[in-house]
N, C-alpha and C. Protein backbone atom coordinates (compact mmCIF):
# COMPACT_ATOMS: atom_id res chain seq x y z
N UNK A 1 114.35 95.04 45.55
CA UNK A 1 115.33 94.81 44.52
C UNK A 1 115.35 93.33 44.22
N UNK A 2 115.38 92.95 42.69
CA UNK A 2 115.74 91.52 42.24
C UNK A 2 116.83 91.51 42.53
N UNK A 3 117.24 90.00 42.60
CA UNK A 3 118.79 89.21 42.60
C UNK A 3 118.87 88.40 41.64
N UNK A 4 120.09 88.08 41.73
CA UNK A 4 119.91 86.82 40.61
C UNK A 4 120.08 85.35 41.57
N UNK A 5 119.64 84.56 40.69
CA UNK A 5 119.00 83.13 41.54
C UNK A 5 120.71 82.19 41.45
N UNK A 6 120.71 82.10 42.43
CA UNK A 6 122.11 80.91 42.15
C UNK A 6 121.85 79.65 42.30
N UNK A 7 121.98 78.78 41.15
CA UNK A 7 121.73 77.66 41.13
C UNK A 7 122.76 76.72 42.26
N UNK A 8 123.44 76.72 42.56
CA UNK A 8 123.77 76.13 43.73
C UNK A 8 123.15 76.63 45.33
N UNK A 9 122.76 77.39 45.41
CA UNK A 9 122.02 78.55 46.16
C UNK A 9 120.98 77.33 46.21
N UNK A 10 119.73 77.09 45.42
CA UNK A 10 118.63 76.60 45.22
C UNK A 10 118.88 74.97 45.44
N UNK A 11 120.02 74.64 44.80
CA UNK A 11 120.11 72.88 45.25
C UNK A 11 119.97 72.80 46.42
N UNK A 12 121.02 73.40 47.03
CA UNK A 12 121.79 73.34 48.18
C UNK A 12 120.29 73.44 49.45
N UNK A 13 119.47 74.64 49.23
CA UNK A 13 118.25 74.67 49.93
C UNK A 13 117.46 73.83 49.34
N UNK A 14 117.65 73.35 48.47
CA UNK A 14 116.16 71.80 48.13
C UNK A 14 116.88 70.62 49.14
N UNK A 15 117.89 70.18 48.66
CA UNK A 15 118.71 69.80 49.31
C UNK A 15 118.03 69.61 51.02
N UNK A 16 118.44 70.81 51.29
CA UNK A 16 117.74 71.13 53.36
C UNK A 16 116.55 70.61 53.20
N UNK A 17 115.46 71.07 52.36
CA UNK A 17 114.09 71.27 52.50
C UNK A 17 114.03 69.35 52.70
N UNK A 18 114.22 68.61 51.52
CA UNK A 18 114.08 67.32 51.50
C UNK A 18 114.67 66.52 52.56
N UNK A 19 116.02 67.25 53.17
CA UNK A 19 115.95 66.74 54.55
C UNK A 19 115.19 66.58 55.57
N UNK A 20 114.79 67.96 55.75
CA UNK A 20 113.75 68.54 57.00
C UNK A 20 113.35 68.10 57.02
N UNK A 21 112.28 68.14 55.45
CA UNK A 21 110.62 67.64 55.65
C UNK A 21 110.34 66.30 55.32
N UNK A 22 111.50 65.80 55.01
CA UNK A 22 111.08 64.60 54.89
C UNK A 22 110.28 64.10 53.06
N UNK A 23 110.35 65.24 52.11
CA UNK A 23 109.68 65.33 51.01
C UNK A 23 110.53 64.39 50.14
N UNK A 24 109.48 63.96 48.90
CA UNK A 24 110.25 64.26 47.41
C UNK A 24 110.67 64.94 46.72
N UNK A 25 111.36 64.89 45.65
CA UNK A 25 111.33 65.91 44.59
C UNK A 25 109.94 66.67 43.77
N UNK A 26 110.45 68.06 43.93
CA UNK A 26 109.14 68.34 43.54
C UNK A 26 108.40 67.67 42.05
N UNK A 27 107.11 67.79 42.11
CA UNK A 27 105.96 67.42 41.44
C UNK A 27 106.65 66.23 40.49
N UNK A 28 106.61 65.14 41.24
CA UNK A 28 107.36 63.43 40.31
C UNK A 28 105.92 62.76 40.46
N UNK A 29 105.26 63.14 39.74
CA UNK A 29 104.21 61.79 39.51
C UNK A 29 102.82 62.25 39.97
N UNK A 30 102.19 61.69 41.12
CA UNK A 30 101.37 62.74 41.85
C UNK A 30 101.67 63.11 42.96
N UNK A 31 103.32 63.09 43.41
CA UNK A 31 103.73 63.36 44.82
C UNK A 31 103.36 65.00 44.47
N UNK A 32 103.05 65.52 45.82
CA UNK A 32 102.95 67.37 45.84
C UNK A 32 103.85 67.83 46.58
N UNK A 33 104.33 69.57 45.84
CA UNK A 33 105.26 70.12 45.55
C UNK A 33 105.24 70.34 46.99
N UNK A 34 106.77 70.50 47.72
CA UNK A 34 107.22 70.52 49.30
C UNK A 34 107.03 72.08 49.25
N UNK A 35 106.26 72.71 50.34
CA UNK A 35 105.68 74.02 50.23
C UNK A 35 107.10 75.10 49.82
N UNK A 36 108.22 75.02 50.02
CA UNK A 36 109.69 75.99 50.14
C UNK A 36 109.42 76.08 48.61
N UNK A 37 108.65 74.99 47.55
CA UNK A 37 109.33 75.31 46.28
C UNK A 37 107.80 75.58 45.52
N UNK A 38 106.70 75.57 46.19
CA UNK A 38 105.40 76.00 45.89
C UNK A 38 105.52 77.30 44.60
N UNK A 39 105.51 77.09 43.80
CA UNK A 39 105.34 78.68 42.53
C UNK A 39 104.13 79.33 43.10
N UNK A 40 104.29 80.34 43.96
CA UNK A 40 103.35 81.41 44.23
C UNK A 40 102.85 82.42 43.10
N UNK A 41 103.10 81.98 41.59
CA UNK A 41 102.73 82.81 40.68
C UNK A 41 101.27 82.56 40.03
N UNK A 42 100.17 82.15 41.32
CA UNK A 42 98.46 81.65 41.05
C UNK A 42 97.79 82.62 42.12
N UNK A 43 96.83 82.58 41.64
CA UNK A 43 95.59 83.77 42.68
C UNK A 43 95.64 82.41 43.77
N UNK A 44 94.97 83.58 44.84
CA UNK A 44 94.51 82.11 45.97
C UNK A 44 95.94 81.83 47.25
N UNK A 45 97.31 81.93 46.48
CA UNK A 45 97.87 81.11 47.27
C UNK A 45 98.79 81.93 48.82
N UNK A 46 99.51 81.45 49.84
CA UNK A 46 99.80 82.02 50.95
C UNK A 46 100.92 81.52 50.67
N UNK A 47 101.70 81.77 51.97
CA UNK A 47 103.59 80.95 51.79
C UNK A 47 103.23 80.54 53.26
N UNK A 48 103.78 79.19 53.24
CA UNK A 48 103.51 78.26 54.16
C UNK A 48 104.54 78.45 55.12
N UNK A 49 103.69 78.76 56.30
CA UNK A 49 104.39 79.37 57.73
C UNK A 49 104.79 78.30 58.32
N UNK A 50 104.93 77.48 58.73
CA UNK A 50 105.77 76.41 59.44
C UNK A 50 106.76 76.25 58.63
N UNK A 51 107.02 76.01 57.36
CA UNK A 51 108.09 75.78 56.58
C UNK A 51 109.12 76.96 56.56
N UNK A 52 108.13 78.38 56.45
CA UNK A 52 109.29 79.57 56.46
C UNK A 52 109.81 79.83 57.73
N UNK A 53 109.32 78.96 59.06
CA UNK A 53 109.92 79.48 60.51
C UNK A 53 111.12 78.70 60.09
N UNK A 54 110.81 77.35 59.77
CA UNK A 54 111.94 76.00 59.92
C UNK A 54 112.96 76.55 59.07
N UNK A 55 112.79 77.60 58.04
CA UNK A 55 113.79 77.56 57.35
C UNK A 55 114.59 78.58 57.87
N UNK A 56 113.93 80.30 58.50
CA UNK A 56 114.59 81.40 58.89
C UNK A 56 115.02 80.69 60.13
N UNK A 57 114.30 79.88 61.14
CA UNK A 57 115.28 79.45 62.29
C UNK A 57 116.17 78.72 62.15
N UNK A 58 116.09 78.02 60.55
CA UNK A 58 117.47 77.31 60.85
C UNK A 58 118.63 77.68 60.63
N UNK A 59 118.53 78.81 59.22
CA UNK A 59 119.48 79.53 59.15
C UNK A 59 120.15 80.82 60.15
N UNK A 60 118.90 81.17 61.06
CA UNK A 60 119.54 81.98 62.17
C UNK A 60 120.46 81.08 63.09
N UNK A 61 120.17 80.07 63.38
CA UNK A 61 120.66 79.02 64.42
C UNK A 61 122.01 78.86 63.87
N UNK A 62 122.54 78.73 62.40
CA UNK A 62 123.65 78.99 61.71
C UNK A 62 124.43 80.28 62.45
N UNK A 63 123.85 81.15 62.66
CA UNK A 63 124.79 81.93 63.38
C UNK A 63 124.54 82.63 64.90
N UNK A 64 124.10 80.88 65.45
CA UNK A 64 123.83 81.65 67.11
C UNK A 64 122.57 82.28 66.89
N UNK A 65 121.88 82.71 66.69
CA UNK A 65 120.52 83.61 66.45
C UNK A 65 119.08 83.00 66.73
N UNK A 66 118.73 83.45 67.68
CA UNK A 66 117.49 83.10 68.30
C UNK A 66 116.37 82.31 66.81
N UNK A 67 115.34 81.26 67.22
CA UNK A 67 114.06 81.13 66.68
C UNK A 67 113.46 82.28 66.30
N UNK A 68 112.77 82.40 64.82
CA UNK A 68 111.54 83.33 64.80
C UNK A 68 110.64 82.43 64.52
N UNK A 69 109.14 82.69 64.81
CA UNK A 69 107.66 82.11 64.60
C UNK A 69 106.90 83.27 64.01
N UNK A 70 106.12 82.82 63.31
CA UNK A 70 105.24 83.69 62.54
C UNK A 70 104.22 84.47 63.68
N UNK A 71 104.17 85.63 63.48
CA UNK A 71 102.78 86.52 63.87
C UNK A 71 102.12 86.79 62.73
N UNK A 72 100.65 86.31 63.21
CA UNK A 72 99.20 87.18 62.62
C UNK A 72 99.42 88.44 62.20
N UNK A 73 99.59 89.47 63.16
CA UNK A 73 99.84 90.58 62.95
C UNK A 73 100.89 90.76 61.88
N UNK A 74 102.04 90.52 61.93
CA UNK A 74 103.07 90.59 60.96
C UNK A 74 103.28 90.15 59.53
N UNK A 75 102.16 88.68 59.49
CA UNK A 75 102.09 88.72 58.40
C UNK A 75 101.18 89.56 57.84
N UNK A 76 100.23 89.93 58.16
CA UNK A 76 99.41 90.98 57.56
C UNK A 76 99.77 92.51 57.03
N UNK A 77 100.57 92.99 57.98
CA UNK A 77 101.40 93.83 57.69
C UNK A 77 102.19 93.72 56.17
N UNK A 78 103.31 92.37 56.11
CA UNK A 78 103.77 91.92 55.49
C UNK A 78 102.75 92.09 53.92
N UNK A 79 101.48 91.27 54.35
CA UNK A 79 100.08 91.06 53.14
C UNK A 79 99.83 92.80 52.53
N UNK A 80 99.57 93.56 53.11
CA UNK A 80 99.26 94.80 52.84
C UNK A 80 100.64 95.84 52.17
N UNK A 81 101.69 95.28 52.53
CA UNK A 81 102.61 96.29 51.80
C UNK A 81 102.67 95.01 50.83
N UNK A 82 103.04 94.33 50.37
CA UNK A 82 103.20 93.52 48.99
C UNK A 82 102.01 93.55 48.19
N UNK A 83 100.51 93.76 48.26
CA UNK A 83 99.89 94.44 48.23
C UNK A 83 100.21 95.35 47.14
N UNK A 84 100.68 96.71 48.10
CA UNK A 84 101.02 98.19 47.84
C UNK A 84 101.53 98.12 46.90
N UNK A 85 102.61 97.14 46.93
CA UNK A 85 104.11 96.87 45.70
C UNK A 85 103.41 96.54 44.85
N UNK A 86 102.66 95.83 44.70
CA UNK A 86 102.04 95.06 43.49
C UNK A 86 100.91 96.04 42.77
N UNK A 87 100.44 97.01 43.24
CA UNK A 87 99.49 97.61 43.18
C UNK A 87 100.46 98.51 42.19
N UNK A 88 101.15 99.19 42.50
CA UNK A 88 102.03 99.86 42.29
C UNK A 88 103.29 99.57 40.74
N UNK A 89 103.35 98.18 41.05
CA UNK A 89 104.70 97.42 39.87
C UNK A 89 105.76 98.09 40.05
N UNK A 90 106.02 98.17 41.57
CA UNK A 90 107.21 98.58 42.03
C UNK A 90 107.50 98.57 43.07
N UNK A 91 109.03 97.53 43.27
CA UNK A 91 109.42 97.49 44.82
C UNK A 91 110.15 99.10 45.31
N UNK A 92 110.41 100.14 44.63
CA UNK A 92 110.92 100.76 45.63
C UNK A 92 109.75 101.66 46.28
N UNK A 93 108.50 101.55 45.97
CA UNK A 93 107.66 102.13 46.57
C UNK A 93 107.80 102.43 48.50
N UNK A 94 108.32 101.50 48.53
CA UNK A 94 108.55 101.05 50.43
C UNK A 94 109.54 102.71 50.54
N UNK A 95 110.75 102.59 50.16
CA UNK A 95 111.90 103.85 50.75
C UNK A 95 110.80 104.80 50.87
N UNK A 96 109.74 104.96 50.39
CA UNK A 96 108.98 106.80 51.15
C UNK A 96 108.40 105.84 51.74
N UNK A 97 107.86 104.87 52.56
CA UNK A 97 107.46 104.97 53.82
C UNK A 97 107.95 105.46 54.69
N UNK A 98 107.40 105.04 55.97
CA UNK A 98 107.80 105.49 57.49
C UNK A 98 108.39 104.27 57.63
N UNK A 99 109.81 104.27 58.21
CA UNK A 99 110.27 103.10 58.83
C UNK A 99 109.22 101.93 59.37
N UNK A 100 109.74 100.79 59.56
CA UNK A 100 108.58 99.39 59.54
C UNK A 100 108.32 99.84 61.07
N UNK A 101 109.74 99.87 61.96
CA UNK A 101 109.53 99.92 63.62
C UNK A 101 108.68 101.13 63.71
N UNK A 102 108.11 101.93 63.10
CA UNK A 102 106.89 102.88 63.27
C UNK A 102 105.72 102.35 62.79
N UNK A 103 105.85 102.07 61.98
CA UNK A 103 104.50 101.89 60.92
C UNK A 103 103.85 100.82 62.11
N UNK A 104 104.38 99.90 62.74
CA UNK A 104 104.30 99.07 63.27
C UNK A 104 103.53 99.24 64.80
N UNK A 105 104.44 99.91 65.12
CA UNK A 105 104.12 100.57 66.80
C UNK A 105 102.72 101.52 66.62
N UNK A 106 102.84 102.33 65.18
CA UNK A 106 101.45 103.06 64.75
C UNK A 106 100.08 101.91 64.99
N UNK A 107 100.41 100.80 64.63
CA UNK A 107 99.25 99.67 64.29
C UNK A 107 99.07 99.01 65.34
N UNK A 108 99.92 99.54 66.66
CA UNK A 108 99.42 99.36 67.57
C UNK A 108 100.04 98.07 68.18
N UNK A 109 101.46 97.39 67.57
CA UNK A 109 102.55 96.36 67.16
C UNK A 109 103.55 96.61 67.76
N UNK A 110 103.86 96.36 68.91
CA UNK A 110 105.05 97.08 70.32
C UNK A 110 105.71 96.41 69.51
N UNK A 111 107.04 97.02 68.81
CA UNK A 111 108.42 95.84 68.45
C UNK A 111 109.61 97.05 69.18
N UNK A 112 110.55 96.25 69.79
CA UNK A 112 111.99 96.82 69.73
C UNK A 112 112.33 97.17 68.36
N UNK A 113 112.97 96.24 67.57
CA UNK A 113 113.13 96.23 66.32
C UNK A 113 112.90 95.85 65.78
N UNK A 114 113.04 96.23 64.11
CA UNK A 114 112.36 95.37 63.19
C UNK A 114 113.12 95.93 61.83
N UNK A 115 113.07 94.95 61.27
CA UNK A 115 113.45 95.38 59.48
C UNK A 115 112.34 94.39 58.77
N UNK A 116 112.68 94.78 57.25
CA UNK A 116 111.89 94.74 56.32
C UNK A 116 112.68 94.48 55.22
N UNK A 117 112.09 93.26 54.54
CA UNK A 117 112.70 92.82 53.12
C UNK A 117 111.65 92.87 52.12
N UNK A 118 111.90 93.56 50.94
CA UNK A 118 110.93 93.78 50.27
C UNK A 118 112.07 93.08 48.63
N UNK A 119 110.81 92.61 48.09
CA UNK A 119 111.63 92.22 46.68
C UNK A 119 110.51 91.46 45.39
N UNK A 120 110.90 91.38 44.76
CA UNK A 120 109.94 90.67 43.47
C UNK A 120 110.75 90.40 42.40
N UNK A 121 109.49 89.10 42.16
CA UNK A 121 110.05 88.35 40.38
C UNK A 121 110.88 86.73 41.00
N UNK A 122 110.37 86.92 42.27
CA UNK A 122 110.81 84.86 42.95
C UNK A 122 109.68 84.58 42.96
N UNK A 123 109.45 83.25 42.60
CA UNK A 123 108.25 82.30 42.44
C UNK A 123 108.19 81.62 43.53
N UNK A 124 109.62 81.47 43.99
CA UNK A 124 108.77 80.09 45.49
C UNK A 124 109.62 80.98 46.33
N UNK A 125 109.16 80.36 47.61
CA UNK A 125 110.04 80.81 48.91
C UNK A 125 111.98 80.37 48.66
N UNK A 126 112.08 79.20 48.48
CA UNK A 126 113.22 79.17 48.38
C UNK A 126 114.60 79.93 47.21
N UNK A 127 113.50 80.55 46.51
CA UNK A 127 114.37 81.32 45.74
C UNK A 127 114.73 82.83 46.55
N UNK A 128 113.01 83.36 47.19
CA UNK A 128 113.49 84.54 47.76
C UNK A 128 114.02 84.34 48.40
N UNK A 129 114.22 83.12 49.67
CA UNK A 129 115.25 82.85 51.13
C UNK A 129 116.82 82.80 50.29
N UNK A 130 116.57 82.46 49.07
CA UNK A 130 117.68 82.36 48.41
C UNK A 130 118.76 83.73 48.36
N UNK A 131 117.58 84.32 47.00
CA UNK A 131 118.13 86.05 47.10
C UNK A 131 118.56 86.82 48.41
N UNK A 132 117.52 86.62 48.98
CA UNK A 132 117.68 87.48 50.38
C UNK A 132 118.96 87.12 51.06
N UNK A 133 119.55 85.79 50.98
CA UNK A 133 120.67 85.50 52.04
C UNK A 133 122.29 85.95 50.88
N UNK A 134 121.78 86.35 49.80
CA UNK A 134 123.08 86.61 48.56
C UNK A 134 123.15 88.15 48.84
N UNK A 135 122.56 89.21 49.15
CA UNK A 135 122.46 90.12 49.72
C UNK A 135 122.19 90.70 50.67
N UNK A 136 123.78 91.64 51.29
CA UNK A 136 123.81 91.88 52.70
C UNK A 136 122.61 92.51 53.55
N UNK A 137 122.03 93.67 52.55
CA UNK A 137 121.11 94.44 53.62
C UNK A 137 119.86 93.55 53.96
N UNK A 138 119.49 92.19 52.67
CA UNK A 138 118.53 91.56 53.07
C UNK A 138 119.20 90.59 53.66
N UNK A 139 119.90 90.19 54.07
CA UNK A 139 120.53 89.18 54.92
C UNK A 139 120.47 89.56 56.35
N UNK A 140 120.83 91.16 56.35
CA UNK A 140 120.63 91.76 57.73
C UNK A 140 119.36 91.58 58.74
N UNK A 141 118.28 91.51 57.80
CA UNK A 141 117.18 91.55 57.94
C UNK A 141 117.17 90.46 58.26
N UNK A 142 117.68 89.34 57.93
CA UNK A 142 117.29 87.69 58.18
C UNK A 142 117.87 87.81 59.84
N UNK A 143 119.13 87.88 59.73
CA UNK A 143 119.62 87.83 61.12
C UNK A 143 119.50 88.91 61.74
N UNK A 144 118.72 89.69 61.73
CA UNK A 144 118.27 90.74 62.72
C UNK A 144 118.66 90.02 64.20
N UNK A 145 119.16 90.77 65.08
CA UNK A 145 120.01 90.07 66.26
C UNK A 145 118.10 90.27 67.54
N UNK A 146 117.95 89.35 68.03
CA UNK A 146 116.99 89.28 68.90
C UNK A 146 115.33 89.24 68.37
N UNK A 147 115.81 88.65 67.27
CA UNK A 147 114.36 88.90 66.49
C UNK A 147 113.30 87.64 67.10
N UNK A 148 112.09 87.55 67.52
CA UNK A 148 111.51 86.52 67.60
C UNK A 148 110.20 86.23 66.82
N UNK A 149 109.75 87.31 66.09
CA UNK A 149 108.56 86.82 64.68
C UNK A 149 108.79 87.53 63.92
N UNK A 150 108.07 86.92 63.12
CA UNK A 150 108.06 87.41 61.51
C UNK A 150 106.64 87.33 60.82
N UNK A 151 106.76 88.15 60.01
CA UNK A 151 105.60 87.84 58.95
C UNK A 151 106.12 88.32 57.13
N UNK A 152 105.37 86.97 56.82
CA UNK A 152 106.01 87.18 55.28
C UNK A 152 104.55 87.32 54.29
N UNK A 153 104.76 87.45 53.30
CA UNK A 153 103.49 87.28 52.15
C UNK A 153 104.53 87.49 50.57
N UNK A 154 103.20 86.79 50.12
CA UNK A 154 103.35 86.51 48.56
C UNK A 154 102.37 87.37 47.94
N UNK A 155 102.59 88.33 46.91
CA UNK A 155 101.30 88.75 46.11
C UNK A 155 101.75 88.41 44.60
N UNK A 156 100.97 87.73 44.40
CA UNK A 156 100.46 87.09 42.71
C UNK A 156 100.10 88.87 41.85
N UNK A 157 100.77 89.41 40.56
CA UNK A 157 100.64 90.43 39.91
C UNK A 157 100.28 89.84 38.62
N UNK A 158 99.65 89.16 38.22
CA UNK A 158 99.96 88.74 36.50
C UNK A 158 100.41 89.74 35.28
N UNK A 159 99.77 91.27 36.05
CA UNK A 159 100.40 91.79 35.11
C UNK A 159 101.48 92.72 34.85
N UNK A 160 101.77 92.50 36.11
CA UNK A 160 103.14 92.92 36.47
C UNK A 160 104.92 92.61 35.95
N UNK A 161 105.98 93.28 35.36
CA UNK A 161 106.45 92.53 35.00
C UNK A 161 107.52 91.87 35.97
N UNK A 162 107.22 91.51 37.06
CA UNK A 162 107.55 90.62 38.07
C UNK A 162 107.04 89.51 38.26
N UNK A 163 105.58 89.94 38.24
CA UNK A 163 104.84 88.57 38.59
C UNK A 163 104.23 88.57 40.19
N UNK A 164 105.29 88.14 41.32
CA UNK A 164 105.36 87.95 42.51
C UNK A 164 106.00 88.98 42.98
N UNK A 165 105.81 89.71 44.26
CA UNK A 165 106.13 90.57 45.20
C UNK A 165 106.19 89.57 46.66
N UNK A 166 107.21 89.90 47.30
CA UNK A 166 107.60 89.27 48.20
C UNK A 166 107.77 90.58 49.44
N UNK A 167 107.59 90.24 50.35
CA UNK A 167 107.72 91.24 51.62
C UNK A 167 107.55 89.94 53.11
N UNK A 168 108.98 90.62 53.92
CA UNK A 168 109.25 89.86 54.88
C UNK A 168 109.35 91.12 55.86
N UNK A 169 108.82 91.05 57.62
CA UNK A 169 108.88 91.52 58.01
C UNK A 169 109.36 90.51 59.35
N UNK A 170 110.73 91.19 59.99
CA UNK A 170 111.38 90.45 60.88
C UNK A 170 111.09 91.15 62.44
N UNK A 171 110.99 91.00 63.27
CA UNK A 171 110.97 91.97 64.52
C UNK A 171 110.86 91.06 65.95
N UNK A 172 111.82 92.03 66.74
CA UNK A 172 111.53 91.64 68.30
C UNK A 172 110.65 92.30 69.08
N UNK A 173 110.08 91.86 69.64
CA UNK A 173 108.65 92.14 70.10
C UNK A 173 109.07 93.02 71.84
N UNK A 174 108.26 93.84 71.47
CA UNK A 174 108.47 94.72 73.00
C UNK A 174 107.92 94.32 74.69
């Protein structure tokens, strides 16, 4: 499901990002764009995993909530259903799956638990970290209680009328 983008939502996380990382404002001159605000709407591109741990751990740490770090495995997972979505030009494709904590354990991926955020039509990470934290069930997913990796992906659709498909996969590992 889309959200709508809240512009204080988006300061407020440029805002963090330029703290963290130490960046500029995006694209002023020939400085390059701080990966959180990267437009994933080009063939070719990934969402930059050190930046999306720093950002889901910091906002878990907001409420007591363990670190997550990216898994291989998870993002791939993540790569292959956004994928699907995109293939498709439609996020609700996911509800007839098999729950993620199966699909997962099927692939041979021991998790306790796990959820799944699926969504499209955000261009950078910080808009979906955006959406996702303005809505509860994807918020749930952020703070999944004991979660320690994740895997996320971006799929580029041009002709989609989204554009970008986004899929986050959160889980504690067995």
């Amino acid at each position: 499901m889309t959200h709508m983008k809240s512009p204080l939502s988006l300061t407020l996380l440029a805002a963090l990002c330029l703290t963290l990382t130490g960046c500029g404002e995006p694209r002023l001159g020939s400085r390059p764009v701080p990966p959180l605000f990267q437009d994933m709407a080009r063939y070719g591109l990934t969402v930059d995993l050190p930046t999306a741990a720093s950002v889901f751990t910091g906002y878990r740490h907001n409420f007591g909530l363990s670190a997550v770090e990216p898994d291989p495995r998870l993002v791939e997972v993540a790569r292959e259903m956004a994928a699907t979505l995109a293939g498709r030009d439609d996020i609700k494709a996911s509800l007839t799956q098999t729950a993620i904590t199966e699909r997962l354990n099927r692939r041979g991926i021991q998790v306790v638990q796990a959820g799944e955020n699926v969504s499209a039509g955000y261009h950078t990470l910080a808009e979906a970290f955006s959406g996702w934290r303005g809505s509860k069930p994807h918020d749930q997913v952020l703070k999944l209680p004991g979660a320690t990796h994740f895997g996320i992906a971006a799929i580029y659709a041009p002709r989609s009328k989204y554009s970008v498909f986004w899929v986050l996969v959160m889980a504690r590992k067995g």
